[in-house]
N, C-alpha and C. Protein backbone atom coordinates (compact mmCIF):
# COMPACT_ATOMS: atom_id res chain seq x y z
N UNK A 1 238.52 176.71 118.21
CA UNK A 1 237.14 177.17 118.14
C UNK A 1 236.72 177.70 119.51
N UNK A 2 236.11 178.94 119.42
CA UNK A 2 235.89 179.60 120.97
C UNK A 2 234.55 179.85 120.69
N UNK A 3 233.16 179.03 121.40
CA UNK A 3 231.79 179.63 121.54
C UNK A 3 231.84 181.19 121.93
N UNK A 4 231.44 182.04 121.30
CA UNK A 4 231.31 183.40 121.89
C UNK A 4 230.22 184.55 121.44
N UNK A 5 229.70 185.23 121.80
CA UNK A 5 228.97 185.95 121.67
C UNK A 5 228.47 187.27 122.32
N UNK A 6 228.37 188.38 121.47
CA UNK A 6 228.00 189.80 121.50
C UNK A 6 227.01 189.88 122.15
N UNK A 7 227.32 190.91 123.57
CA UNK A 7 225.92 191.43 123.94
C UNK A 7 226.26 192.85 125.21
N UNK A 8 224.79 193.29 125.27
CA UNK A 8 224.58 194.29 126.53
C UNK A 8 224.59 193.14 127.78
N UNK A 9 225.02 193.98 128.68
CA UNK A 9 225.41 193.75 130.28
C UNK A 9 224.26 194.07 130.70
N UNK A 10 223.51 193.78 131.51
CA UNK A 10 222.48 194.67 132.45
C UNK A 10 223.33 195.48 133.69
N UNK A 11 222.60 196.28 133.70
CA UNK A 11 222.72 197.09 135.29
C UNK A 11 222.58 196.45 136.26
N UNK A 12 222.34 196.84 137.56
CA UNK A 12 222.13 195.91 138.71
C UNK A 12 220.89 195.97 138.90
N UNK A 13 220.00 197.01 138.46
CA UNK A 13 218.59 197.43 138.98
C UNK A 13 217.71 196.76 137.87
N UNK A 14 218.61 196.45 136.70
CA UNK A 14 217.58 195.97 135.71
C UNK A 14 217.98 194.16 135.86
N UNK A 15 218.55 193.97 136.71
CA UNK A 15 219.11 192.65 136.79
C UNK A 15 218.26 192.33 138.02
N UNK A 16 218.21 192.98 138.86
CA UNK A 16 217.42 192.84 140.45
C UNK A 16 215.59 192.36 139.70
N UNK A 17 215.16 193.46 138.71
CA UNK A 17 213.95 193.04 138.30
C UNK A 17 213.91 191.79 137.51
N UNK A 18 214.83 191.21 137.06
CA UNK A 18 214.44 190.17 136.08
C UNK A 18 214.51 189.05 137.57
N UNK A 19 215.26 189.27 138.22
CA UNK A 19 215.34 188.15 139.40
C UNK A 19 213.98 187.90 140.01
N UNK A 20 213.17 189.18 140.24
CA UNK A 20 211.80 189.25 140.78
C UNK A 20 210.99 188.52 139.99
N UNK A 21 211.15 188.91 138.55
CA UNK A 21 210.25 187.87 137.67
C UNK A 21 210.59 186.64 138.11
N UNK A 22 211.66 185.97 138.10
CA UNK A 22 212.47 184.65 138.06
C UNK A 22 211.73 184.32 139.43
N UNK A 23 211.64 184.39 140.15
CA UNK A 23 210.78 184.61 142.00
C UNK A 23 209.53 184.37 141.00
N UNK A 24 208.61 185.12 140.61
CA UNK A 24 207.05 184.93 140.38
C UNK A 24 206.83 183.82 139.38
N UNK A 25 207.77 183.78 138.43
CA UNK A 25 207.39 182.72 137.43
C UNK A 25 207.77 181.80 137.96
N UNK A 26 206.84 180.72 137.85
CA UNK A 26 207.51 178.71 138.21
C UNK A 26 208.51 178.16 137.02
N UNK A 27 209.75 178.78 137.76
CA UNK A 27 210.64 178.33 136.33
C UNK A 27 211.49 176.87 137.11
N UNK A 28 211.66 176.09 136.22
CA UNK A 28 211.95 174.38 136.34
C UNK A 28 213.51 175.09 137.11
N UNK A 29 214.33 175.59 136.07
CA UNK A 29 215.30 176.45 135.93
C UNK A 29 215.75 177.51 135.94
N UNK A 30 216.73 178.35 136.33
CA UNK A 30 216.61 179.70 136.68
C UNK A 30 218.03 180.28 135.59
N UNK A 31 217.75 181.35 135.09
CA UNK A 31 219.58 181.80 134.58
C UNK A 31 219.96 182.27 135.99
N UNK A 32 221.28 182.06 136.12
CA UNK A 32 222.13 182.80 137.15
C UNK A 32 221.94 184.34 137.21
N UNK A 33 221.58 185.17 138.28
CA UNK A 33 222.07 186.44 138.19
C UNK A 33 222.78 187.14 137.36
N UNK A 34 224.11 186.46 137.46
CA UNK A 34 225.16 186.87 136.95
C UNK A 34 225.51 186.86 135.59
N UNK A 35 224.54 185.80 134.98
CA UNK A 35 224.83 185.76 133.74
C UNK A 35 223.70 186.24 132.89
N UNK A 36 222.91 186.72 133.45
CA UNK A 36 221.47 187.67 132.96
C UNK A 36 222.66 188.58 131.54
N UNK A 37 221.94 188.57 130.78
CA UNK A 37 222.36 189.54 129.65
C UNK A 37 221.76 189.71 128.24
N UNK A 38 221.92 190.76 127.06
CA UNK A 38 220.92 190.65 126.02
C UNK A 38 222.04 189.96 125.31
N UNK A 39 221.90 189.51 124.33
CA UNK A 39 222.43 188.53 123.17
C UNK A 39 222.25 189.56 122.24
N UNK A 40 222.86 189.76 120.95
CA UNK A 40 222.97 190.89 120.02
C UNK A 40 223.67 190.01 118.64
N UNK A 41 224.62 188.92 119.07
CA UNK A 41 224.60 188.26 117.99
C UNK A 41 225.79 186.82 118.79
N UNK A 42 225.22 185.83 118.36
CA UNK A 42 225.92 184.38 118.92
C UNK A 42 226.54 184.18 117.42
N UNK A 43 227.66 183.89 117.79
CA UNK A 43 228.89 184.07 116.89
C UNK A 43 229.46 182.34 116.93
N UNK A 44 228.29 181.57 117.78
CA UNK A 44 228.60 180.64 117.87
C UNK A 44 229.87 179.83 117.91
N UNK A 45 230.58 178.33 117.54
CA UNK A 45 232.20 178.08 117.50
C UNK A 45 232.37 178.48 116.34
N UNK A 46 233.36 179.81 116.76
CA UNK A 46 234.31 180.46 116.04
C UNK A 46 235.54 180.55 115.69
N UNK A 47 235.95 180.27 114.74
CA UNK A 47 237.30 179.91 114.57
C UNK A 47 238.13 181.06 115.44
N UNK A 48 239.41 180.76 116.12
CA UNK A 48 239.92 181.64 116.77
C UNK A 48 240.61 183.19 115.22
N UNK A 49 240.87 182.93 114.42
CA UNK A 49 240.90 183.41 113.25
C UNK A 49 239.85 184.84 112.80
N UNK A 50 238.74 184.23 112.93
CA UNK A 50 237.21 184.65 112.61
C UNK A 50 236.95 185.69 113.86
N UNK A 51 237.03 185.47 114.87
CA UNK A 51 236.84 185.86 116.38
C UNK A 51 237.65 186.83 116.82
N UNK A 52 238.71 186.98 115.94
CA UNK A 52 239.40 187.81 115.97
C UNK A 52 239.59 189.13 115.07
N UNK A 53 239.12 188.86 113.86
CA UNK A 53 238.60 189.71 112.95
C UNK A 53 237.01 190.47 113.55
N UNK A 54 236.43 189.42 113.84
CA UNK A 54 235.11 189.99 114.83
C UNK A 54 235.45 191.07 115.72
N UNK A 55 236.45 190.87 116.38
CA UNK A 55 236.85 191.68 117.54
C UNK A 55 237.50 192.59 117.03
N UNK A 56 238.15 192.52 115.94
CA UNK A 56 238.69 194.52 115.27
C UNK A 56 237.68 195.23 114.88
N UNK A 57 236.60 194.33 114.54
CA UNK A 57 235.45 194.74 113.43
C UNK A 57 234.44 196.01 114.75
N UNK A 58 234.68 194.72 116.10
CA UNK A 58 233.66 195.50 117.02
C UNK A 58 234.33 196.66 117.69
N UNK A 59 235.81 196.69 117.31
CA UNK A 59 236.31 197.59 118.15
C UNK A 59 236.38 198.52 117.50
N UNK A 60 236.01 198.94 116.03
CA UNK A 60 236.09 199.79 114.93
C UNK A 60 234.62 200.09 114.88
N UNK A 61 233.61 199.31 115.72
CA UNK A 61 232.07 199.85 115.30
C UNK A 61 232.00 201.21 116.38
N UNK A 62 231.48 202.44 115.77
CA UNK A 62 231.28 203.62 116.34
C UNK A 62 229.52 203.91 116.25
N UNK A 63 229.13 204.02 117.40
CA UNK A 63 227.99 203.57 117.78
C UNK A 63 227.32 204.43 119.07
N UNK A 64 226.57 205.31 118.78
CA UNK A 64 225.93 206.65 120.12
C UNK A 64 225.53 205.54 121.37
N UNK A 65 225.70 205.84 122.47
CA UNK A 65 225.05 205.03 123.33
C UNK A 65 223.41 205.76 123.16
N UNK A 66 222.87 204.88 123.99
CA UNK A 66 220.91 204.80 123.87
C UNK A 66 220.54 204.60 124.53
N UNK A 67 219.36 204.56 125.11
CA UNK A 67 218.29 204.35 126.27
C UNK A 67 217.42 202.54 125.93
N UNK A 68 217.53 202.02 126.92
CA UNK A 68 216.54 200.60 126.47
C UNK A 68 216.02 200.53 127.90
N UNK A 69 215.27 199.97 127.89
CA UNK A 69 214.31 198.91 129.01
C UNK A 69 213.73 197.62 128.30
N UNK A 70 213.39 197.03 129.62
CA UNK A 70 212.52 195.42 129.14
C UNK A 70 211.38 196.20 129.56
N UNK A 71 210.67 194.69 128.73
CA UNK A 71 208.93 194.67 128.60
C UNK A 71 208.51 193.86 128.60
N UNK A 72 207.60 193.07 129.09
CA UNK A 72 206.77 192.24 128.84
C UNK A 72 207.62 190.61 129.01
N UNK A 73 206.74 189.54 129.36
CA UNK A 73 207.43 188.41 129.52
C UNK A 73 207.40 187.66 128.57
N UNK A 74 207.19 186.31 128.21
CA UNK A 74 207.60 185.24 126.92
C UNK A 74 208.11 183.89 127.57
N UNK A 75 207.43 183.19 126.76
CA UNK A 75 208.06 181.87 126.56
C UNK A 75 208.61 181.34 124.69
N UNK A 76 209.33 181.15 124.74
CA UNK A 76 209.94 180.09 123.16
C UNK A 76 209.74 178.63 123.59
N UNK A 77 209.54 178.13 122.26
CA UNK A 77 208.64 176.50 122.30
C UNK A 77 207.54 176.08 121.99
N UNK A 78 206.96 177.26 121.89
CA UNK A 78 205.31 177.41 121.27
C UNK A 78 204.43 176.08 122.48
N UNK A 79 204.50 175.20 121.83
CA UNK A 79 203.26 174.19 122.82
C UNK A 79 204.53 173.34 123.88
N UNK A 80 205.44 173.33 123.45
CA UNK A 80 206.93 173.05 124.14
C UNK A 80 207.50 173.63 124.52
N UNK A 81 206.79 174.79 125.51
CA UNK A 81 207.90 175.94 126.09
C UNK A 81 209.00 175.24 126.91
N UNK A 82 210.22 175.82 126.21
CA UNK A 82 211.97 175.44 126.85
C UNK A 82 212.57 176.78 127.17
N UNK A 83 212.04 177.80 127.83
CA UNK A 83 212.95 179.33 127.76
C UNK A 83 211.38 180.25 128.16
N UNK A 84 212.13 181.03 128.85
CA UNK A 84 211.44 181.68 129.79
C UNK A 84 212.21 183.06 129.21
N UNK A 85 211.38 184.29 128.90
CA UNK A 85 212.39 185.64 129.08
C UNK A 85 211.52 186.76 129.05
N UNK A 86 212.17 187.68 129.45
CA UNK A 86 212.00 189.11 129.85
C UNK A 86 212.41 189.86 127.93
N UNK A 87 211.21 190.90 127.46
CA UNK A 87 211.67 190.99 125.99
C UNK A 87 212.02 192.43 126.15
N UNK A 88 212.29 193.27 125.10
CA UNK A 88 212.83 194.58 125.06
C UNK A 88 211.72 195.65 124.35
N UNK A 89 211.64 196.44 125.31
CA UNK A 89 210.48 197.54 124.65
C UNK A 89 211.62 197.98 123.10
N UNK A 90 210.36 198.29 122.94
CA UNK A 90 210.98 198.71 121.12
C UNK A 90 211.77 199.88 121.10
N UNK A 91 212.91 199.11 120.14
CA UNK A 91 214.18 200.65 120.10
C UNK A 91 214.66 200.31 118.95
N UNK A 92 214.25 201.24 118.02
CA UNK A 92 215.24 201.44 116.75
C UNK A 92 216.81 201.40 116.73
N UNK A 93 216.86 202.02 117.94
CA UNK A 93 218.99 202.56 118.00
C UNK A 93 219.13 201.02 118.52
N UNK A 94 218.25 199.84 119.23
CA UNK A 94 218.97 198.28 119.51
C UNK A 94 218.78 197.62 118.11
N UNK A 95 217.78 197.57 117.20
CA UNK A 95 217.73 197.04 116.06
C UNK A 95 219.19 197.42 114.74
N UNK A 96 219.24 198.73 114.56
CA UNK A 96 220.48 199.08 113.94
C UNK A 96 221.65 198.66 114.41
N UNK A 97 221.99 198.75 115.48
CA UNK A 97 223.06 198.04 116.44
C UNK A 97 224.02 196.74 116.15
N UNK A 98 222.55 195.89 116.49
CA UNK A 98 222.28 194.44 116.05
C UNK A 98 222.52 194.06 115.07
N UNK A 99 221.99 194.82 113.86
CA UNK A 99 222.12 194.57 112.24
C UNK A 99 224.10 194.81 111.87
N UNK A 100 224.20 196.29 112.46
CA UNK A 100 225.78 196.30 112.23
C UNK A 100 226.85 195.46 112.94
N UNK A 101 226.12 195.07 114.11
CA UNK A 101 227.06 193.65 114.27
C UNK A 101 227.23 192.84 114.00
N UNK A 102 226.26 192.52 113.62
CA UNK A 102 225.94 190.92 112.83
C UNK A 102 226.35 190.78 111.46
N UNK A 103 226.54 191.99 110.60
CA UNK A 103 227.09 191.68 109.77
C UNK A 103 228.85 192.12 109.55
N UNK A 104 229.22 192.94 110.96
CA UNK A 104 230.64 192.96 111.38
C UNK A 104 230.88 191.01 111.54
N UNK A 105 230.30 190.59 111.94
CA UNK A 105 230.67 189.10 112.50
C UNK A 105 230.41 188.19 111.46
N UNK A 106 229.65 188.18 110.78
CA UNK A 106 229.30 187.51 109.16
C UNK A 106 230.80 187.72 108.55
N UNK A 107 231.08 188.83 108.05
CA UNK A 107 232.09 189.55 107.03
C UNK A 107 233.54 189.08 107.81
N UNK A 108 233.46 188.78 109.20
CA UNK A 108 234.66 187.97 109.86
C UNK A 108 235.01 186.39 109.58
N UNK A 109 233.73 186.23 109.32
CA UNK A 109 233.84 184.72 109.05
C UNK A 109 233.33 183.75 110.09
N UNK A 110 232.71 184.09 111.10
CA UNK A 110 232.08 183.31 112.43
C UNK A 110 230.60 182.94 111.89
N UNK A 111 230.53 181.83 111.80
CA UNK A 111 228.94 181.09 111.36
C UNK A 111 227.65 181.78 112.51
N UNK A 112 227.10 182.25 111.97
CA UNK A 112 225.88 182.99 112.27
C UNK A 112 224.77 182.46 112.05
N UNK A 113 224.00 182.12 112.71
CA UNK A 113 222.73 181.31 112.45
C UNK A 113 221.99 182.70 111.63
N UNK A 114 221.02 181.71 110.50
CA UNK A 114 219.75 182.42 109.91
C UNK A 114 218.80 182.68 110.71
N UNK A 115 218.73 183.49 111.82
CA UNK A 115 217.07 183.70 112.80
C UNK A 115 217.35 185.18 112.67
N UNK A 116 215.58 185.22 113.05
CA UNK A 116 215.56 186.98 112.91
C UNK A 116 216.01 187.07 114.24
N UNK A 117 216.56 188.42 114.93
CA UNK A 117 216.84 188.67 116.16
C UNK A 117 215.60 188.89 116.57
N UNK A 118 215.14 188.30 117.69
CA UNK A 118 214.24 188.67 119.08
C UNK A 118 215.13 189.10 120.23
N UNK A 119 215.12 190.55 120.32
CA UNK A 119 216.03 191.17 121.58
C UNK A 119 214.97 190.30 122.73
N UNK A 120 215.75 189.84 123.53
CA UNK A 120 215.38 189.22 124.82
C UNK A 120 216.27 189.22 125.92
N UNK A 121 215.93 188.68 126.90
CA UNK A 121 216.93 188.22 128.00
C UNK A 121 216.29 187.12 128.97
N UNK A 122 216.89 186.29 128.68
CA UNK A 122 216.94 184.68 129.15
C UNK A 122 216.89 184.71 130.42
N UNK A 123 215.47 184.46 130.82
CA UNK A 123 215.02 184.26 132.29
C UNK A 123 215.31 183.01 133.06
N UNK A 124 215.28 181.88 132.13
CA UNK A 124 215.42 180.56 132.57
C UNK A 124 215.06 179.30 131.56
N UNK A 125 215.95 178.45 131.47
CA UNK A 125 216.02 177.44 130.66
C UNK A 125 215.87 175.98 130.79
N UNK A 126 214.96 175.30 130.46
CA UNK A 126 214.43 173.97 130.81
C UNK A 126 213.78 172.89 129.78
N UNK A 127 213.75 171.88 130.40
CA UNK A 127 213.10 170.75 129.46
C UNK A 127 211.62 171.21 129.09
N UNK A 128 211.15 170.84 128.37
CA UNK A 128 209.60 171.34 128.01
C UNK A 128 208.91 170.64 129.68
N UNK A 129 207.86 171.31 130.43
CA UNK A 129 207.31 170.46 131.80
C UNK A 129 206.41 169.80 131.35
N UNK A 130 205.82 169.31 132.03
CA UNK A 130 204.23 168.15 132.01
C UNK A 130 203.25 169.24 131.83
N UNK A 131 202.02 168.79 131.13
CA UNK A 131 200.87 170.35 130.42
C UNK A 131 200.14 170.98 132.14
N UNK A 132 200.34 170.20 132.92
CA UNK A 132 199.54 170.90 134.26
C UNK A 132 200.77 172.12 134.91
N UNK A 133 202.25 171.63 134.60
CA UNK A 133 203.02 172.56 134.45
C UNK A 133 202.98 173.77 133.93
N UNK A 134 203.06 173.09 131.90
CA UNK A 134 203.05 174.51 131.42
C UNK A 134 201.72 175.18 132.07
N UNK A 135 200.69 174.33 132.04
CA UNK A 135 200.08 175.78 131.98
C UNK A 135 199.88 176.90 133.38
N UNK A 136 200.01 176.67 134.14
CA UNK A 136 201.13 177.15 135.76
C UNK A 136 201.95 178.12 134.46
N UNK A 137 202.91 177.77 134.34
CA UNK A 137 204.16 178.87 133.43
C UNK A 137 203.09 179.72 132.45
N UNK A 138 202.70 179.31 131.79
CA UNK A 138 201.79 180.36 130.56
C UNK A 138 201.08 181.20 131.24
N UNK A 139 200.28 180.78 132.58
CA UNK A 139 199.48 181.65 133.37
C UNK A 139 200.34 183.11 133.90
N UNK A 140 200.99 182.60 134.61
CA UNK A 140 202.83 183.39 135.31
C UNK A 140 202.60 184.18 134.11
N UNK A 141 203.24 183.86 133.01
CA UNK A 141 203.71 184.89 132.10
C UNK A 141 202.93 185.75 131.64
N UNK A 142 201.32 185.42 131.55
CA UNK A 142 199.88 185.78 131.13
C UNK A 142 200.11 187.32 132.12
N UNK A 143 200.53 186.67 133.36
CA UNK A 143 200.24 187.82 134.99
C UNK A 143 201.21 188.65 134.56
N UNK A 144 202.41 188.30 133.93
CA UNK A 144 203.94 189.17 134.00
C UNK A 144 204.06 190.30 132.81
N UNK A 145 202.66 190.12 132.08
CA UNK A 145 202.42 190.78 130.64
C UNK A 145 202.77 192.66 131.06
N UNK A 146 202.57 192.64 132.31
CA UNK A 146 203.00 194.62 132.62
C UNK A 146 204.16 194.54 132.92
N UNK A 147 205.30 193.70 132.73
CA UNK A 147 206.33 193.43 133.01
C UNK A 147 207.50 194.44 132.53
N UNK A 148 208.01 195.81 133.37
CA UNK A 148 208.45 196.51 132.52
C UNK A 148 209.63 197.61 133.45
N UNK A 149 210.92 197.51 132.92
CA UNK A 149 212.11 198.35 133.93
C UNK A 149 212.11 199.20 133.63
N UNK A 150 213.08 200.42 134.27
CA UNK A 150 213.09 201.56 134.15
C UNK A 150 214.35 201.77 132.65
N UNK A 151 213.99 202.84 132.47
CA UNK A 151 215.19 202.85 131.26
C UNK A 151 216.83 203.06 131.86
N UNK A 152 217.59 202.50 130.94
CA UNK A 152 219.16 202.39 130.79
C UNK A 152 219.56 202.72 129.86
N UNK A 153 220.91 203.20 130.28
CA UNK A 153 221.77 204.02 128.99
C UNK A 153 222.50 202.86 128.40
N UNK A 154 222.50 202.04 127.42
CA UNK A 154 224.02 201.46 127.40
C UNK A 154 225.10 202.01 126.61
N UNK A 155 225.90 202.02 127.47
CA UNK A 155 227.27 202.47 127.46
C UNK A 155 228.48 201.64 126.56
N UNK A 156 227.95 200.41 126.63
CA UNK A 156 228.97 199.67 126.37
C UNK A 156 228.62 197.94 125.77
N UNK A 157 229.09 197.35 124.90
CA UNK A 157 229.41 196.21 124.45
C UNK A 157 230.15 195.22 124.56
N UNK A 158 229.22 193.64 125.11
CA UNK A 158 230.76 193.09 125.94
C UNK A 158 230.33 191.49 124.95
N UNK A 159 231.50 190.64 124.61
CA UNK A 159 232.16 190.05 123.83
C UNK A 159 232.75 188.79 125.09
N UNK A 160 231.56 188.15 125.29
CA UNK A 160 231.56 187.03 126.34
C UNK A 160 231.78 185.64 125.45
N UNK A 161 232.63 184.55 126.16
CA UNK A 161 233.10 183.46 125.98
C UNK A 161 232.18 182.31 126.57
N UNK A 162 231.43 181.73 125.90
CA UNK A 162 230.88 180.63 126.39
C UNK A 162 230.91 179.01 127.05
N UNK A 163 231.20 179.02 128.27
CA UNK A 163 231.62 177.61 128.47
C UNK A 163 230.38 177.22 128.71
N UNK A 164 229.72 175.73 127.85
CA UNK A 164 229.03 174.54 128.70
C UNK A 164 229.27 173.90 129.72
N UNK A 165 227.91 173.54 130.31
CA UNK A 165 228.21 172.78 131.53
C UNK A 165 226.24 172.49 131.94
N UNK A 166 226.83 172.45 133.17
CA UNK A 166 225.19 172.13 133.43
C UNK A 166 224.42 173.37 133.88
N UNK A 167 225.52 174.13 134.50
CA UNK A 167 224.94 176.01 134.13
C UNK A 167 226.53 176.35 133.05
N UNK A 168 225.87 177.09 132.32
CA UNK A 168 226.90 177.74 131.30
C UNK A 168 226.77 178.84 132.14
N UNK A 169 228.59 179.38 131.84
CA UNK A 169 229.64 180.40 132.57
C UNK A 169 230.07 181.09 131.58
N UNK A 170 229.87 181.96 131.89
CA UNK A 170 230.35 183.26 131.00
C UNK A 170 231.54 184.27 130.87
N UNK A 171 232.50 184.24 130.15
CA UNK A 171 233.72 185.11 130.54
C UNK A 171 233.84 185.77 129.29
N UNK A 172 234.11 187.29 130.27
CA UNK A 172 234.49 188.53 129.50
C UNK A 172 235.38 188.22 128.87
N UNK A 173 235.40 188.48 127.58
CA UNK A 173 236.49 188.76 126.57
C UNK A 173 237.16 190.24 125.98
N UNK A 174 236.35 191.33 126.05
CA UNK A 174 236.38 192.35 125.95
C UNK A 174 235.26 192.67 125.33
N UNK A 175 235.54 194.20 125.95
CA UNK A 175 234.61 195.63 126.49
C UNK A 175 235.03 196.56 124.92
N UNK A 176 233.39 197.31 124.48
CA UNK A 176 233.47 197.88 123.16
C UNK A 176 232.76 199.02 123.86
N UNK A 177 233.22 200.52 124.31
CA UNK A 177 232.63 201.62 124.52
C UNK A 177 231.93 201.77 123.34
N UNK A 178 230.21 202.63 123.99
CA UNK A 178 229.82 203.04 122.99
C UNK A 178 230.12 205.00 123.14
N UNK A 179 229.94 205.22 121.92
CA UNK A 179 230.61 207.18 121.99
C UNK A 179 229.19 207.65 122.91
């Protein structure tokens, strides 16, 4: 069983801005730099079997590259915010994307959670804080609401391996050009 999951890479310039947010917001927790990225579909433990059919499936998806930027900030947790993120201005060509992967990875056989996709990118991850906390964080995010990068082409689709730990590490598995 290999945790793994589909996603866009950021650039360096769209990675430099989420760091600036990560700086303004009071996050308990921070994501690593390095592991800043969009999620497109968690393929969760996958049978090595399944993961592998996934991976012909993605290397057979033919797919225009597109323009995206982030927008706007967020918390998940509702009155228990645990996740901090940076969200994605609206793009039809990331929604279609998403949909054909996800059901490339379904039709492989890798257990796929039932959630609708929220394109995001994981600013920082933590225990729910004390309410004089959150509301410090809700305010931050209230301020971060013009929160917004320049546009990016993506080029490409990357198929990262998930290790736990007390920061989860991320390793490339392979790279899916887009045409």
């Amino acid at each position: 069983m290999i945790r793994a999951f589909l996603g866009i890479d950021l650039p360096q310039a769209v990675r430099g801005a989420c760091q600036v947010q990560q700086f303004l917001l009071p996050l308990p927790r921070r994501v690593e730099p390095e592991s800043l990225h969009l999620t497109l579909v968690f393929l969760g433990h996958c049978p090595e079997p399944a993961l592998e059919a996934a991976h012909e499936g993605f290397e057979a998806l033919r797919f225009e590259r597109f323009s995206l930027s982030l927008q706007g900030l967020g918390l998940f947790g509702k009155d228990r915010p645990h996740t901090a993120w940076a969200g994605v201005a609206p793009s039809p060509p990331l929604i279609r994307l998403q949909a054909k992967a996800e059901t490339i990875a379904r039709r492989a056989g890798c257990p796929i959670d039932a959630r609708n996709f929220v394109p995001h990118v994981t600013l920082g991850r933590f225990p729910p804080p004390d309410p004089p906390d959150i509301a410090r964080l809700e305010r931050a995010v209230a301020m971060g609401a013009g929160f917004r990068t320049e546009l990016w082409e993506v080029r490409e689709l990357t198929l990262w391996q998930s290790h736990l730990g007390k920061a989860p590490r991320y390793e490339v598995l392979a790279r899916y050009p887009l045409a």
